[in-house]
C-alpha atoms as a PDB file:
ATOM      1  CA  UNK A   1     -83.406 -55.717  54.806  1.00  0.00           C
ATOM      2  CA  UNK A   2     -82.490 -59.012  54.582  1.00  0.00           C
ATOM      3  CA  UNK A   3     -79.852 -61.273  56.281  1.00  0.00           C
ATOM      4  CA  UNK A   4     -77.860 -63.336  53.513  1.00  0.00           C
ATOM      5  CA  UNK A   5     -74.458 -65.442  55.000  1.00  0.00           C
ATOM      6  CA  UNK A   6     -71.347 -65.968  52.789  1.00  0.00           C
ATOM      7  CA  UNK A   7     -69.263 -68.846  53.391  1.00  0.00           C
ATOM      8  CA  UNK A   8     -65.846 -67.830  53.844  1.00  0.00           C
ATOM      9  CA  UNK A   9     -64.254 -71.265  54.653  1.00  0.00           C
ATOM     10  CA  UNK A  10     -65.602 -74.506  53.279  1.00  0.00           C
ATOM     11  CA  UNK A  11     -68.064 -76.660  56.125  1.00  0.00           C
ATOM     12  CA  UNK A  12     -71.216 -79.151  55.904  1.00  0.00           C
ATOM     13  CA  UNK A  13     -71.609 -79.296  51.799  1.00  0.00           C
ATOM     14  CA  UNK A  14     -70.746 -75.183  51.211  1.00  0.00           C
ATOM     15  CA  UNK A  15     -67.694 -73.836  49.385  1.00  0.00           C
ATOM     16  CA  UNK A  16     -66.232 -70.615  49.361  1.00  0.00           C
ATOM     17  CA  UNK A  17     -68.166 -67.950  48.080  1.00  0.00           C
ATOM     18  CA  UNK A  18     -71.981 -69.616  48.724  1.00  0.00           C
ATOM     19  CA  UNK A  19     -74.489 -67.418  49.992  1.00  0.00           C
ATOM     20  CA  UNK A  20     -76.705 -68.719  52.118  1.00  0.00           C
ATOM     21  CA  UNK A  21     -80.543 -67.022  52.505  1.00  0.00           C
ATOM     22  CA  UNK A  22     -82.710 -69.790  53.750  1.00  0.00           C
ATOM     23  CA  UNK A  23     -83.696 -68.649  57.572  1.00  0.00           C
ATOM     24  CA  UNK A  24     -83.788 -72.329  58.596  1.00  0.00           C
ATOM     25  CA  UNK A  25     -80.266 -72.858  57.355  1.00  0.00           C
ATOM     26  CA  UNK A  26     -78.948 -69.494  58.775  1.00  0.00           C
ATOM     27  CA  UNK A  27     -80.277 -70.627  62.168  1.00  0.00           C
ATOM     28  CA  UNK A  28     -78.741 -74.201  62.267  1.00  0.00           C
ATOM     29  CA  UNK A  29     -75.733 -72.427  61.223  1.00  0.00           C
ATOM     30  CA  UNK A  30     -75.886 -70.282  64.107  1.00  0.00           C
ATOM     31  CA  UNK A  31     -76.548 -73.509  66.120  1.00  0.00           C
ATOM     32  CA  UNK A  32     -74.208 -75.641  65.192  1.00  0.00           C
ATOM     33  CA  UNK A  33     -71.513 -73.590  66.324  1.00  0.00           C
ATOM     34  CA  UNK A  34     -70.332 -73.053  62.037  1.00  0.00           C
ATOM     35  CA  UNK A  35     -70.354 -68.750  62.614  1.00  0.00           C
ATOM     36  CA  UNK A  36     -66.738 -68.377  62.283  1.00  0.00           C
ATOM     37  CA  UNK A  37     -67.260 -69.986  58.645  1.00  0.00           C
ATOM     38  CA  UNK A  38     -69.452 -67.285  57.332  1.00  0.00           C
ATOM     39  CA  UNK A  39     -69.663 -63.879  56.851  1.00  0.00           C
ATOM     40  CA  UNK A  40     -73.105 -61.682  57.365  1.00  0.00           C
ATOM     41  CA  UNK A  41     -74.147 -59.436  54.999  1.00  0.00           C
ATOM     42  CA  UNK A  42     -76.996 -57.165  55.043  1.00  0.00           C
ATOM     43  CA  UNK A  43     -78.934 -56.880  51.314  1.00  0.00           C
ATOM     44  CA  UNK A  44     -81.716 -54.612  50.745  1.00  0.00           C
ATOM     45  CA  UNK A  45     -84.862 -56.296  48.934  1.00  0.00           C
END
């Protein structure tokens, strides 16, 4: 399975609606404090 975010409300460059897969980006997400912005979603591959 694989870990895909979906931006939920607009931050850093990403609207509404993106979905975000890249592990690095996921993490500095997750970093920078920007989780209340997206949503997690589980996909399988």
């Amino acid at each position: 399975m694989t870990i895909k975010f979906v931006v939920v409300k607009p931050f850093g460059g990403f609207k509404r609606g993106d979905v975000i897969t890249d592990a690095a980006a996921i993490a500095k997400i997750l970093a920078e404090g920007q989780g209340q912005s997206v949503v997690r979603v589980m996909a399988g591959d």
